[in-house]
PDB file of N, CA and C in Angstrom:
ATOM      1  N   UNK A   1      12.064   9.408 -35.757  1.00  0.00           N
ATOM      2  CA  UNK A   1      11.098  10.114 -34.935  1.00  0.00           C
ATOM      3  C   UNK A   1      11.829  11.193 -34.134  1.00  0.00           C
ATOM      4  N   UNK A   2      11.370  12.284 -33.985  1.00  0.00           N
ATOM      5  CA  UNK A   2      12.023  13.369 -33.520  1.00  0.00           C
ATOM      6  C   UNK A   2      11.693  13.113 -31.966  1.00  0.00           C
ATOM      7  N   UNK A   3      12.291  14.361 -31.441  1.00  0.00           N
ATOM      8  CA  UNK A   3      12.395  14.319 -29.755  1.00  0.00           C
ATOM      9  C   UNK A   3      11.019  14.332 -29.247  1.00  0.00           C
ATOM     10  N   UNK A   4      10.053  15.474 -29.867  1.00  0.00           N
ATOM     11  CA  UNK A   4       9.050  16.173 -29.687  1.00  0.00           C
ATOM     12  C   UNK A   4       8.337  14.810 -29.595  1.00  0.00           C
ATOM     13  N   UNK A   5       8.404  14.394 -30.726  1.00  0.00           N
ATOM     14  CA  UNK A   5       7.036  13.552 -31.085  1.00  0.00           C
ATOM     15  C   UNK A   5       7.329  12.179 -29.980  1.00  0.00           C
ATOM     16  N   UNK A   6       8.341  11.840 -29.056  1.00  0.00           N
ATOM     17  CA  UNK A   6       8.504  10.754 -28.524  1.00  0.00           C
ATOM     18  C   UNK A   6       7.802  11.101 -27.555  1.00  0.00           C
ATOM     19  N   UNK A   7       7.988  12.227 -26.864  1.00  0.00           N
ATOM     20  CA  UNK A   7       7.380  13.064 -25.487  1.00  0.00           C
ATOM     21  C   UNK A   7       6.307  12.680 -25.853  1.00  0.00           C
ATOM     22  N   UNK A   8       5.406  13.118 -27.265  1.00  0.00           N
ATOM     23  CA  UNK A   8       3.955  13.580 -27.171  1.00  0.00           C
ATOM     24  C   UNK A   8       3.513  12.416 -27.133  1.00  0.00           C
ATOM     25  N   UNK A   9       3.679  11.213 -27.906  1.00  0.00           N
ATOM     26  CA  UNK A   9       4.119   9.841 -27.761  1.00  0.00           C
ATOM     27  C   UNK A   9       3.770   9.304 -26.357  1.00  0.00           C
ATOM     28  N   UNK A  10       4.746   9.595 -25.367  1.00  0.00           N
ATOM     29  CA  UNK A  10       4.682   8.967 -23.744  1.00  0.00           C
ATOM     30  C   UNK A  10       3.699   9.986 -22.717  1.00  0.00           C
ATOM     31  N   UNK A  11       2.854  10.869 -23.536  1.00  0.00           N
ATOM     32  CA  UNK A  11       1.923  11.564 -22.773  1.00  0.00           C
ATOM     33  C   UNK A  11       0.713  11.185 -23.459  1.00  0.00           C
ATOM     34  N   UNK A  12       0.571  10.760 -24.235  1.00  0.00           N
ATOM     35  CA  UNK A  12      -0.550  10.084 -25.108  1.00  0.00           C
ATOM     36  C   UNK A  12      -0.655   8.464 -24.099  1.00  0.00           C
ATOM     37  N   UNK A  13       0.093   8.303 -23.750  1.00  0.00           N
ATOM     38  CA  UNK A  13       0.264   6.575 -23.446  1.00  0.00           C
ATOM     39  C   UNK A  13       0.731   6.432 -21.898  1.00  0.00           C
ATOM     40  N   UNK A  14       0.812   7.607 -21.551  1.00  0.00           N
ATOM     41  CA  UNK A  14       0.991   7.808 -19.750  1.00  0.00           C
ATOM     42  C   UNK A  14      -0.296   7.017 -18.919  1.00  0.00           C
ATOM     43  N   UNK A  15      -1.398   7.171 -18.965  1.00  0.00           N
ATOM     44  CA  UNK A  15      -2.746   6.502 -18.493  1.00  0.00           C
ATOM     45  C   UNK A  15      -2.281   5.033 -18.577  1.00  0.00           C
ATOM     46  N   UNK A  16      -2.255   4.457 -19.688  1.00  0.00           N
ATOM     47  CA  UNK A  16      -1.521   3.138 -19.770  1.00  0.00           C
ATOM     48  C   UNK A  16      -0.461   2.496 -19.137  1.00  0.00           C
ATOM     49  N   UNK A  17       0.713   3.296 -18.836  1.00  0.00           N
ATOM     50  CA  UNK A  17       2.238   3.255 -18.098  1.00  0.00           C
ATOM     51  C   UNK A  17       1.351   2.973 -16.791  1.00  0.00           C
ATOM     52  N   UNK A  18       0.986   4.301 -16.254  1.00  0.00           N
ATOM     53  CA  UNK A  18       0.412   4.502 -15.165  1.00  0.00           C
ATOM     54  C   UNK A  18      -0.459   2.912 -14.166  1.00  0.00           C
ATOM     55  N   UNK A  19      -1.085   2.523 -15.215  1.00  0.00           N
ATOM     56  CA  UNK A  19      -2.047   1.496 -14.986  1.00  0.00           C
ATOM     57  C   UNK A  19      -1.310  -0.036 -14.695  1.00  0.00           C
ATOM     58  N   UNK A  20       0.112   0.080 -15.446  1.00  0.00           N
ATOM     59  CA  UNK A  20       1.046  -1.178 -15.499  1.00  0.00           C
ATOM     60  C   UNK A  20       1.515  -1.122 -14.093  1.00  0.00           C
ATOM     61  N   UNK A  21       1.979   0.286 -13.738  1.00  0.00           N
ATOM     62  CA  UNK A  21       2.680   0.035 -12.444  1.00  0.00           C
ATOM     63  C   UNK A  21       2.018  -0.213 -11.168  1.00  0.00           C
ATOM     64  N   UNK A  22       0.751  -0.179 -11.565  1.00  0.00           N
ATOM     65  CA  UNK A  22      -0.025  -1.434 -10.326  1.00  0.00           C
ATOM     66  C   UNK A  22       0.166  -2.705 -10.423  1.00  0.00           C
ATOM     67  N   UNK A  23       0.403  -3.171 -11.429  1.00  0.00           N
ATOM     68  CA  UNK A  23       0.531  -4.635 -11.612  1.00  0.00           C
ATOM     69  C   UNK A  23       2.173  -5.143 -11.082  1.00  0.00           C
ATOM     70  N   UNK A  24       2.710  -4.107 -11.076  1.00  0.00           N
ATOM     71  CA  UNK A  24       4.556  -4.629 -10.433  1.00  0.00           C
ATOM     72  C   UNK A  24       4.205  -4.740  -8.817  1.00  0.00           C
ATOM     73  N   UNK A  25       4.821  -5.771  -7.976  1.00  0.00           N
ATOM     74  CA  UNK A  25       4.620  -5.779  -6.667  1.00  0.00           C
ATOM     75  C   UNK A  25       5.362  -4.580  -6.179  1.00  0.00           C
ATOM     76  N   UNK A  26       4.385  -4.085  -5.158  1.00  0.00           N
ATOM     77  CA  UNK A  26       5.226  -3.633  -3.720  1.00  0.00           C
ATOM     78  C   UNK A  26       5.390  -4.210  -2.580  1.00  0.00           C
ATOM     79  N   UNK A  27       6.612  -4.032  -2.032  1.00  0.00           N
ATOM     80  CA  UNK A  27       6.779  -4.733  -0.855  1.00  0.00           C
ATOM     81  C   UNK A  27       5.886  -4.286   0.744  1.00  0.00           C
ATOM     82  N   UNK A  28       5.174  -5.017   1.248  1.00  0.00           N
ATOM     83  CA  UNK A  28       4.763  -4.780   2.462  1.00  0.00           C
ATOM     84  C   UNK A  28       5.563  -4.956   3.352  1.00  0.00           C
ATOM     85  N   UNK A  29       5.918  -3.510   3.623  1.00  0.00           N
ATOM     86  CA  UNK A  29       6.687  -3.288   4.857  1.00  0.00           C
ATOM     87  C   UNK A  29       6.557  -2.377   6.309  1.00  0.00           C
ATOM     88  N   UNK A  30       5.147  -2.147   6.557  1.00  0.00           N
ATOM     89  CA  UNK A  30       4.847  -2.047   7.329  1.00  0.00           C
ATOM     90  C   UNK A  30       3.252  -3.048   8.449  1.00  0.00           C
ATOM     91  N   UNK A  31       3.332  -2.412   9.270  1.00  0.00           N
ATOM     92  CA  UNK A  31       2.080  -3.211  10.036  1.00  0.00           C
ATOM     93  C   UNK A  31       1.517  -2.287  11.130  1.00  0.00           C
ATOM     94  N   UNK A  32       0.404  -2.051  11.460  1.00  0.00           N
ATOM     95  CA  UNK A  32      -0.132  -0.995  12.271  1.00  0.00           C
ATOM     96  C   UNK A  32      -1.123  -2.053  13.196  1.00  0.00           C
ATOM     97  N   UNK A  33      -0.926  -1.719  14.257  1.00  0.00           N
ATOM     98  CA  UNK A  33      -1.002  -2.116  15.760  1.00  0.00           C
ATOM     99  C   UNK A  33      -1.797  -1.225  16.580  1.00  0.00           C
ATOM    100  N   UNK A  34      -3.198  -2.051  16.712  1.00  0.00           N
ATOM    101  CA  UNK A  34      -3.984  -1.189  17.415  1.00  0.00           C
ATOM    102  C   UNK A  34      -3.823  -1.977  19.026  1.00  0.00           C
ATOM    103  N   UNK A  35      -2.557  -1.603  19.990  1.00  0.00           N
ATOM    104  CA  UNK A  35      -2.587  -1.752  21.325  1.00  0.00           C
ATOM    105  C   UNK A  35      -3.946  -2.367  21.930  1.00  0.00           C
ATOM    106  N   UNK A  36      -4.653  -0.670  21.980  1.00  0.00           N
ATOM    107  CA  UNK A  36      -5.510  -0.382  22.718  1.00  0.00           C
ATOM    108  C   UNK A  36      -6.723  -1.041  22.594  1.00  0.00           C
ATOM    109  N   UNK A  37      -7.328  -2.143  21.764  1.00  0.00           N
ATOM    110  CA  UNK A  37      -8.048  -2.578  21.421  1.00  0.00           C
ATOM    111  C   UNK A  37      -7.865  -4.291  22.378  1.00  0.00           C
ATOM    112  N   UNK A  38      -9.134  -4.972  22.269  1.00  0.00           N
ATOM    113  CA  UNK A  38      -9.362  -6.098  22.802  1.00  0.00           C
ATOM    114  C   UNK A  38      -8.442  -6.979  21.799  1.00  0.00           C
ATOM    115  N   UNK A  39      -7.415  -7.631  22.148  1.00  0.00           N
ATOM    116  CA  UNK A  39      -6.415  -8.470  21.680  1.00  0.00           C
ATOM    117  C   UNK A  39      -5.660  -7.944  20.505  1.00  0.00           C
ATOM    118  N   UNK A  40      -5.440  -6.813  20.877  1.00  0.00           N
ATOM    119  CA  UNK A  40      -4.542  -6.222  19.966  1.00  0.00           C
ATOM    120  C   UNK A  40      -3.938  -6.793  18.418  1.00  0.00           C
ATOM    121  N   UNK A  41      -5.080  -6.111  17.492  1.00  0.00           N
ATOM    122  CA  UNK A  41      -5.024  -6.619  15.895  1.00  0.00           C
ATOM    123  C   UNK A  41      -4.082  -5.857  15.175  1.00  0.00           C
ATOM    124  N   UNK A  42      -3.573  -6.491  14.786  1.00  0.00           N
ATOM    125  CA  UNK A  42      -2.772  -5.924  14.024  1.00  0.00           C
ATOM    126  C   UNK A  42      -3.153  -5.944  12.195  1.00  0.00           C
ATOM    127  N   UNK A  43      -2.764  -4.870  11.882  1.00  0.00           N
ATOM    128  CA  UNK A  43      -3.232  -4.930   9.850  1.00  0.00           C
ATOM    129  C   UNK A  43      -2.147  -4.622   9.230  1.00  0.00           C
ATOM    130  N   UNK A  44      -1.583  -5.242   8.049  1.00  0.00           N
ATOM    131  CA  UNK A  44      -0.522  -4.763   7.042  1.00  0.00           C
ATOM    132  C   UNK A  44      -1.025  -3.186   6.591  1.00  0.00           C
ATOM    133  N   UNK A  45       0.158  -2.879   6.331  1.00  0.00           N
ATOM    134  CA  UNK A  45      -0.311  -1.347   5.403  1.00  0.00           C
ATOM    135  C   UNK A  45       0.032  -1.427   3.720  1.00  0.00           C
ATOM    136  N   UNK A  46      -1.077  -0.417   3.047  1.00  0.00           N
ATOM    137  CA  UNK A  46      -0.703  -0.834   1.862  1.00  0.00           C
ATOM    138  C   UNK A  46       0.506   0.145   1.935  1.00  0.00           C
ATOM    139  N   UNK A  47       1.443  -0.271   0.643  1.00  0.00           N
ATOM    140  CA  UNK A  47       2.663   0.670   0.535  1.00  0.00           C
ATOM    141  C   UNK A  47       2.276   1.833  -0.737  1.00  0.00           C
ATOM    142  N   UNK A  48       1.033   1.975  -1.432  1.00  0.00           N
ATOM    143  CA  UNK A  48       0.431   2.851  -2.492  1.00  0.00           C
ATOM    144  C   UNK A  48      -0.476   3.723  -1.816  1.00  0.00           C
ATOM    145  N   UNK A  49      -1.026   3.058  -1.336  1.00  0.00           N
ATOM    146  CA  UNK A  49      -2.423   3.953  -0.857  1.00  0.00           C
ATOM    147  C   UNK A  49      -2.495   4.582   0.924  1.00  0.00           C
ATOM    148  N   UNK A  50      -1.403   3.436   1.535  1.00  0.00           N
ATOM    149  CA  UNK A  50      -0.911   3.571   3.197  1.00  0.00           C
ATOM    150  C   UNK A  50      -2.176   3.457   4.136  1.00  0.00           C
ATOM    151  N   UNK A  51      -3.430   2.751   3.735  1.00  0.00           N
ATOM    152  CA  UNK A  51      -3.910   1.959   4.260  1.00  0.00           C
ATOM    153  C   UNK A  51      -4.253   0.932   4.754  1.00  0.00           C
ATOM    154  N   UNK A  52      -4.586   0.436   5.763  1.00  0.00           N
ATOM    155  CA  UNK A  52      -4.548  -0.963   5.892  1.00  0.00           C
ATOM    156  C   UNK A  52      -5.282  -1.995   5.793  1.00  0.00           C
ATOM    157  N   UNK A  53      -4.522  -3.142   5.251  1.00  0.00           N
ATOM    158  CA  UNK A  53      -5.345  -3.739   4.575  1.00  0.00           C
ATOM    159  C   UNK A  53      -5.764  -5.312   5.481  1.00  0.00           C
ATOM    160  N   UNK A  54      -6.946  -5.580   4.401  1.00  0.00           N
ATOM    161  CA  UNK A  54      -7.927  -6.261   5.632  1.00  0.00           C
ATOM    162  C   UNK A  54      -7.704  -7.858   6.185  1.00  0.00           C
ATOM    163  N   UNK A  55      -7.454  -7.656   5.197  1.00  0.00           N
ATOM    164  CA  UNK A  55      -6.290  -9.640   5.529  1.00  0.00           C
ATOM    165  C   UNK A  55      -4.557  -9.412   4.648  1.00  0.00           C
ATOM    166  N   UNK A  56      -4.052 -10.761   5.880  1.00  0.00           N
ATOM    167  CA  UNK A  56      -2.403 -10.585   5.845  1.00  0.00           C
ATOM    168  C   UNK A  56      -2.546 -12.194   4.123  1.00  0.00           C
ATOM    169  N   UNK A  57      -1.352 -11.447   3.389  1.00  0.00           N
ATOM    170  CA  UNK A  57      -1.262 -12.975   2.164  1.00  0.00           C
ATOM    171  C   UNK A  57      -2.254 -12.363   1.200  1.00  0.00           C
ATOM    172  N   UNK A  58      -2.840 -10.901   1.147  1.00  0.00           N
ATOM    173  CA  UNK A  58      -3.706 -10.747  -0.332  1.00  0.00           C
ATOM    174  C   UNK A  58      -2.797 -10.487  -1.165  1.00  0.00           C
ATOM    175  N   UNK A  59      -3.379 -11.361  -2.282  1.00  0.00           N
ATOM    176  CA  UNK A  59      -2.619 -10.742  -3.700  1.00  0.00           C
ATOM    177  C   UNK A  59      -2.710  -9.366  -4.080  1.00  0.00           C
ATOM    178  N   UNK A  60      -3.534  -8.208  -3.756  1.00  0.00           N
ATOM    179  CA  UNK A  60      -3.762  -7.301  -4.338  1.00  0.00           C
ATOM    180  C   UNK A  60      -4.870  -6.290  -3.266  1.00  0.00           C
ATOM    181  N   UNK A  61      -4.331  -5.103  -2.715  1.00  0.00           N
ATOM    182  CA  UNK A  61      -5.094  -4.187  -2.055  1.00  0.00           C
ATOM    183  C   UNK A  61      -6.473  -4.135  -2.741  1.00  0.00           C
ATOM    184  N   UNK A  62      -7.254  -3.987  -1.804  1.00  0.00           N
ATOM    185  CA  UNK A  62      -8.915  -4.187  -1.949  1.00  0.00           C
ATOM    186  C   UNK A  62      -9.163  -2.713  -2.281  1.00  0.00           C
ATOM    187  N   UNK A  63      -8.428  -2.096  -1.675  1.00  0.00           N
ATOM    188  CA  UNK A  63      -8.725  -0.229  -2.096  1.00  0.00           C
ATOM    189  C   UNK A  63      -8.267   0.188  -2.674  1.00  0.00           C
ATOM    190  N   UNK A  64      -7.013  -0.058  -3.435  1.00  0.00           N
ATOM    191  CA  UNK A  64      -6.425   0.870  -4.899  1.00  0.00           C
ATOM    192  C   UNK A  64      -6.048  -0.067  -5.840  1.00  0.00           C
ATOM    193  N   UNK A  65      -5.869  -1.876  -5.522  1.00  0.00           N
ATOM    194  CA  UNK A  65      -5.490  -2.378  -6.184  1.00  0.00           C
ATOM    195  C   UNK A  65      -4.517  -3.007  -6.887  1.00  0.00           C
ATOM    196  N   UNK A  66      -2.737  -2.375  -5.385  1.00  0.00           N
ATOM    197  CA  UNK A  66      -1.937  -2.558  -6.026  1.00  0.00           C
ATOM    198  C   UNK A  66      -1.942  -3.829  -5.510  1.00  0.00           C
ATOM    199  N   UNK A  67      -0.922  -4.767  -6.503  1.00  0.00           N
ATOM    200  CA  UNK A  67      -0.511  -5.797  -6.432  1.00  0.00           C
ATOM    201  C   UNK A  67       0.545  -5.835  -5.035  1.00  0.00           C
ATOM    202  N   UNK A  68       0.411  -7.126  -4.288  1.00  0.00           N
ATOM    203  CA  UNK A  68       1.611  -7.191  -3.004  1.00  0.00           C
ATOM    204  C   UNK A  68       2.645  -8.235  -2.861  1.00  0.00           C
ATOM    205  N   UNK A  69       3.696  -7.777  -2.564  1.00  0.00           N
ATOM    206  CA  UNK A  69       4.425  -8.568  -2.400  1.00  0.00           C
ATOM    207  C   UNK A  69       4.796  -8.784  -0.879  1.00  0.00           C
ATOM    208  N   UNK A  70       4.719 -10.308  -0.692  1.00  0.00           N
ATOM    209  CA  UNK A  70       4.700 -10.412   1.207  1.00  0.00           C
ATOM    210  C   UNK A  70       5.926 -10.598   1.485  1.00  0.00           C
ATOM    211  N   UNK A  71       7.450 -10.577   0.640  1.00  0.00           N
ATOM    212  CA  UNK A  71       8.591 -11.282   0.867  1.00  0.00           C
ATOM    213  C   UNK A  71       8.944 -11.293   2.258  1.00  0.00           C
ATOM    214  N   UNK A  72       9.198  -9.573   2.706  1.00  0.00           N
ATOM    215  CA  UNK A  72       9.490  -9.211   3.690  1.00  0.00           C
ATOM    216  C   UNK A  72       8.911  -8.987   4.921  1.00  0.00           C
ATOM    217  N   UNK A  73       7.466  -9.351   4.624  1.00  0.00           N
ATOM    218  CA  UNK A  73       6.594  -9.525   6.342  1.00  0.00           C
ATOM    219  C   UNK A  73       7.069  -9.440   7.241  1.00  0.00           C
ATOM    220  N   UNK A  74       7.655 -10.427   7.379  1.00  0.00           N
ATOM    221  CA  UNK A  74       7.729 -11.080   8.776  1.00  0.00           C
ATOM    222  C   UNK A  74       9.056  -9.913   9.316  1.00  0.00           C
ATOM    223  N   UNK A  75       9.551  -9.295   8.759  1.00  0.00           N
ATOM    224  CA  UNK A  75      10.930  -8.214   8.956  1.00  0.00           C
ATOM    225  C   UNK A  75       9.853  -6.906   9.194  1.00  0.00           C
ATOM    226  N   UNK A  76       8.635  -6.455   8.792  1.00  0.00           N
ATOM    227  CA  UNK A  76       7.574  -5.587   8.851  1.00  0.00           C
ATOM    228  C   UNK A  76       7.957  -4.400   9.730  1.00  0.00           C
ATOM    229  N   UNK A  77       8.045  -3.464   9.718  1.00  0.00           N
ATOM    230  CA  UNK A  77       8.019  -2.294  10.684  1.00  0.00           C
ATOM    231  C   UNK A  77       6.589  -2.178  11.657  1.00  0.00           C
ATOM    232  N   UNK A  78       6.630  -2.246  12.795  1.00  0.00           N
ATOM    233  CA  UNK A  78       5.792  -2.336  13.197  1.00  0.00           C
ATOM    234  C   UNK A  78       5.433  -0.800  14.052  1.00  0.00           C
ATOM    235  N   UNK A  79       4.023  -0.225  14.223  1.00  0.00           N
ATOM    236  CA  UNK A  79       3.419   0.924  14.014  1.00  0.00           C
ATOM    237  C   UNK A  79       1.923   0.634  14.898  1.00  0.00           C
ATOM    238  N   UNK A  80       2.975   1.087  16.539  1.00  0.00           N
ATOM    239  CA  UNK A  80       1.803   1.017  17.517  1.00  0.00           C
ATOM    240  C   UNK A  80       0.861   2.430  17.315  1.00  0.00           C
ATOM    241  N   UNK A  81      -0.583   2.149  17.362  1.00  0.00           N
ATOM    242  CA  UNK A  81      -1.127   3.401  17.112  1.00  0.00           C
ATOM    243  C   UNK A  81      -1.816   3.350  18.645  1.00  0.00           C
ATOM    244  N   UNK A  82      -2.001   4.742  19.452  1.00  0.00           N
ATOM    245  CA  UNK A  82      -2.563   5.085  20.379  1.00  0.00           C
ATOM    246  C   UNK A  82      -3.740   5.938  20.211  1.00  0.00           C
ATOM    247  N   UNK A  83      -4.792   5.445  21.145  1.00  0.00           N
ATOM    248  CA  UNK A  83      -5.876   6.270  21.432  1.00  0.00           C
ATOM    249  C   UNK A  83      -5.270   7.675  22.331  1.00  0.00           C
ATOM    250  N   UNK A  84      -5.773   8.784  21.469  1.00  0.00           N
ATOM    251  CA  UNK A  84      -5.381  10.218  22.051  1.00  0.00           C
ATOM    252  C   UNK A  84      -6.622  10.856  23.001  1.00  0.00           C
ATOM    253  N   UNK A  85      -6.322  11.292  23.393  1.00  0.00           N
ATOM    254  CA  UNK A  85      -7.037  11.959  24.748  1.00  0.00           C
ATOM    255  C   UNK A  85      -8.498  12.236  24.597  1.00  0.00           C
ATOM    256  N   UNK A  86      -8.277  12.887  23.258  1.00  0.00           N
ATOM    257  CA  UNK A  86     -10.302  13.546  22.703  1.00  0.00           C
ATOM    258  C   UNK A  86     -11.057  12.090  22.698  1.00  0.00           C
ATOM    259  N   UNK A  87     -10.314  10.780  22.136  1.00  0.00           N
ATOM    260  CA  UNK A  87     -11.199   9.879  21.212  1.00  0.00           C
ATOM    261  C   UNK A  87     -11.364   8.774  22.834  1.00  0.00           C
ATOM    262  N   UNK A  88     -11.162   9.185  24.005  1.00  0.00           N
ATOM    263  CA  UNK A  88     -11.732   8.395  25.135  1.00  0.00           C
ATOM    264  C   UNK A  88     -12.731   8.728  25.422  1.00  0.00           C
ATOM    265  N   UNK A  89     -13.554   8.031  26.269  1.00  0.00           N
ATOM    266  CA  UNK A  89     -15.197   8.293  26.960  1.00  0.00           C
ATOM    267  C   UNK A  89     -14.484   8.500  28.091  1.00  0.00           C
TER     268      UNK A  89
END
């Protein structure tokens, strides 16, 4: 098989690749900290999509789907977020 045809090969079959590497864990390594709130909640972040997600221990982000890995939790970067000046009454 020539060079050409391997390329055209892994662009024919990229959608597929693409789709596997949701299924490999990422590590959750962050956590976002809403202070300012009544008992201050805290949410994991996804590490694909960098949203946060809605319970701590899911197998798999509810919004893009990637697969999670919790190894490192508890080591988590943690990511106080503040209410800015406009978003007070």
């Amino acid at each position: 098989m020539t060079r050409a045809a391997r390329i055209l090969g892994r662009r024919r079959y990229r959608p597929f690749f693409e789709e596997l590497r949701y299924r490999l864990p990422m590590t959750v390594v962050e956590i976002r900290v809403f202070s300012h709130c009544q008992g201050s909640p805290a949410f994991p972040i996804c590490p694909r999509c960098r949203l946060t997600i809605e319970r701590e221990y899911m197998a798999f982000c509810s919004r893009c789907g990637q697969k999670l890995d919790w190894g490192r939790y508890l080591d988590a970067k943690i990511i106080d977020v503040e209410l800015n000046d406009e978003h007070t009454p």
